[in-house]
C-alpha atoms as a PDB file:
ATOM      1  CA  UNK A   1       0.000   0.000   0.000  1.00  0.00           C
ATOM      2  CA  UNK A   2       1.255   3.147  -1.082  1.00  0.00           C
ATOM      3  CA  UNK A   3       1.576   5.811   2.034  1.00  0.00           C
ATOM      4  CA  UNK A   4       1.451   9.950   1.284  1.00  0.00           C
ATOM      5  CA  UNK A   5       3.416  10.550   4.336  1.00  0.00           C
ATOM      6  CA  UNK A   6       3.403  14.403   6.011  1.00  0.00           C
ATOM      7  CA  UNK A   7       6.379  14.937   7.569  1.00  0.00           C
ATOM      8  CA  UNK A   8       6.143  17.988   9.849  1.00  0.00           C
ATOM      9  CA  UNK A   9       4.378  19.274  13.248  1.00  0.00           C
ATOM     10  CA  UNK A  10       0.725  19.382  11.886  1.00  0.00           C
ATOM     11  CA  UNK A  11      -0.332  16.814  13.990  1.00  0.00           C
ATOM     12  CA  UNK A  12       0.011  18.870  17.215  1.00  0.00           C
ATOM     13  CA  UNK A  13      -1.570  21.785  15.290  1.00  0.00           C
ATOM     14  CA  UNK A  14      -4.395  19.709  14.254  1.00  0.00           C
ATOM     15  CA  UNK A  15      -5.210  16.952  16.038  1.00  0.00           C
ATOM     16  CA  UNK A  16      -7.971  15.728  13.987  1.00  0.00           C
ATOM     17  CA  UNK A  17      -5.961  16.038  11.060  1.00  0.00           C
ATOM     18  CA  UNK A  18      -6.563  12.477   9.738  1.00  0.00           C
ATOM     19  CA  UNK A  19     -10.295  12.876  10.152  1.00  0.00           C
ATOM     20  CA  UNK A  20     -10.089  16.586   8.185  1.00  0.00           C
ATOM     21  CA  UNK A  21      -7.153  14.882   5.535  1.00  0.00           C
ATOM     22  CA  UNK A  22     -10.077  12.235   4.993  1.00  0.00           C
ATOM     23  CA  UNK A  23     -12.999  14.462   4.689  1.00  0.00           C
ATOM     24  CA  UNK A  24     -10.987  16.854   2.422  1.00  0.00           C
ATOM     25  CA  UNK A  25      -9.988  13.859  -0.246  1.00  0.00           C
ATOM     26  CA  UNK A  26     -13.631  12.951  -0.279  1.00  0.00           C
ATOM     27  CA  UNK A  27     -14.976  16.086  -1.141  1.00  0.00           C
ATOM     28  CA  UNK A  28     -11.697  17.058  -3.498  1.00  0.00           C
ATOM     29  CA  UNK A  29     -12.919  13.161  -5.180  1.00  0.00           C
ATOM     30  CA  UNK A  30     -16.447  14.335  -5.398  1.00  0.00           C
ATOM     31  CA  UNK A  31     -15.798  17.528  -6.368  1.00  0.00           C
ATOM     32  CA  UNK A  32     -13.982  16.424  -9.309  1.00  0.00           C
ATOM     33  CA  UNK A  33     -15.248  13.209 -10.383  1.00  0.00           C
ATOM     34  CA  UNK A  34     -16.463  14.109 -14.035  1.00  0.00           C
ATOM     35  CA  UNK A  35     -12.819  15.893 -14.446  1.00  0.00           C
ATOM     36  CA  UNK A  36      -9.446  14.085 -15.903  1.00  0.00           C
ATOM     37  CA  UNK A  37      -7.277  12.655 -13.331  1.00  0.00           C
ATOM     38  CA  UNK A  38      -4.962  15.740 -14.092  1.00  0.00           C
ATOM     39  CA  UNK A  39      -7.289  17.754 -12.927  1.00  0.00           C
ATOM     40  CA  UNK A  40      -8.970  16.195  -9.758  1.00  0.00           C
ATOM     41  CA  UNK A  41      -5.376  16.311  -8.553  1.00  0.00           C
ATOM     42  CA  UNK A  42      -5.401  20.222  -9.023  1.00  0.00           C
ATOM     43  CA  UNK A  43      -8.772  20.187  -7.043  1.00  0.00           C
ATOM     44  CA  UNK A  44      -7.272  17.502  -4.179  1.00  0.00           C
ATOM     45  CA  UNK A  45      -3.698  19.835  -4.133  1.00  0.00           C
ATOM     46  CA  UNK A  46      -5.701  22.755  -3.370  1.00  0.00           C
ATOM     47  CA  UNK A  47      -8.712  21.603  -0.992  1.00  0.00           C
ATOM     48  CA  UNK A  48      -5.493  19.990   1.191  1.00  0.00           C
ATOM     49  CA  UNK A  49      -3.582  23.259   0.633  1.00  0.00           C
ATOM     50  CA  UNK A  50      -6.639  25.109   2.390  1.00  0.00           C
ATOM     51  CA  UNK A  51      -6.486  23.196   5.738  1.00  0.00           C
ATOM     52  CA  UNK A  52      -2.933  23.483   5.777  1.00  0.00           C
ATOM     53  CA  UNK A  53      -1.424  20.893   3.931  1.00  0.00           C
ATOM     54  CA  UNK A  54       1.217  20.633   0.947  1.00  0.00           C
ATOM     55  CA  UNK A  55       1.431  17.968  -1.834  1.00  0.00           C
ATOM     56  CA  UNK A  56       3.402  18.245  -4.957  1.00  0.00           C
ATOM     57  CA  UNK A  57       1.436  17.590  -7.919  1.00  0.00           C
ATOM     58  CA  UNK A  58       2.784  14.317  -8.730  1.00  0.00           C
ATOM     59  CA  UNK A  59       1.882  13.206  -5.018  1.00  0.00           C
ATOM     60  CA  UNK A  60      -1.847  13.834  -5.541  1.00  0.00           C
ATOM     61  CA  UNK A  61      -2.554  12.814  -9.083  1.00  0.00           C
ATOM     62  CA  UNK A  62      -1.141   9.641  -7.805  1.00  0.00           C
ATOM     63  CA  UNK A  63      -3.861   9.963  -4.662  1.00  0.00           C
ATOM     64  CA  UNK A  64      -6.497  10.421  -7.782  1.00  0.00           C
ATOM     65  CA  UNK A  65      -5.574   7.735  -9.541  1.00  0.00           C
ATOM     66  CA  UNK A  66      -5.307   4.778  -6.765  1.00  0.00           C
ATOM     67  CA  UNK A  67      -8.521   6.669  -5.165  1.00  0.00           C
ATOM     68  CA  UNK A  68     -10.143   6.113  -9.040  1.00  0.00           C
ATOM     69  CA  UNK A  69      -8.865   2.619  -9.083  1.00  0.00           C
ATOM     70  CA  UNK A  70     -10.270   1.233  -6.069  1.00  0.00           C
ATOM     71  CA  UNK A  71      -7.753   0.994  -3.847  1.00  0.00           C
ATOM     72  CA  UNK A  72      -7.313   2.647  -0.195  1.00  0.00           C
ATOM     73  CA  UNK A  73      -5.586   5.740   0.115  1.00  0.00           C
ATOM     74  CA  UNK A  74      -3.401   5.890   4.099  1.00  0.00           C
ATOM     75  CA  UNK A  75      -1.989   9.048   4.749  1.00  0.00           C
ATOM     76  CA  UNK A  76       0.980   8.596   7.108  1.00  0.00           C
ATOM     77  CA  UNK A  77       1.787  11.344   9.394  1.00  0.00           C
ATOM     78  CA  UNK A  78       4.852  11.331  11.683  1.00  0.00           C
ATOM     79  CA  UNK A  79       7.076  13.779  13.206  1.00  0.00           C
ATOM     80  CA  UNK A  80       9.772  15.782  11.460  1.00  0.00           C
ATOM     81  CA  UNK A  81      12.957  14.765  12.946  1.00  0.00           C
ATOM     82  CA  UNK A  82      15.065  17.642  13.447  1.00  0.00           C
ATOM     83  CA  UNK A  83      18.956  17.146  12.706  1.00  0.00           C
ATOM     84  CA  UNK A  84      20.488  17.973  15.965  1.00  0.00           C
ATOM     85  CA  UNK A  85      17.777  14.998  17.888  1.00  0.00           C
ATOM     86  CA  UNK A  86      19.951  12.604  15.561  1.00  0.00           C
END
């Protein structure tokens, strides 16, 4: 299973970020869903960019297409990891 993982402190910001990541794809999906894959990734890149949250283009049309082709979408979310912790 492919995993979009967000690297960074959004989790503390937002602590129901999975719940709003999930409820954004679905209406970026619905939104879009008479539109090329091309663009429902535009739509999905900026619904997520609205609540705070950055994917390249190439991250979300591949979110559009697995989404499009039946299979789950997990969005991993973990803690940056700052160079002077290492």
């Amino acid at each position: 299973m492919t995993e979009f993982r967000i690297t960074h402190e959004i989790h503390e910001v937002h602590p129901d970020i999975r719940e709003r990541l999930t409820a954004t794809t679905i209406e970026a999906i619905n939104e879009s869903s008479a539109r090329s894959a091309e663009d429902a990734a535009l739509v999905l890149r900026h619904k997520l960019g609205e609540i705070g949250v950055h994917m390249s283009e190439e991250a979300c049309l591949a979110a559009i297409e697995r989404i499009r082709s039946g299979k789950q979408l997990r969005f991993e979310i973990e803690r940056e990891i700052d160079e002077d912790e290492v």
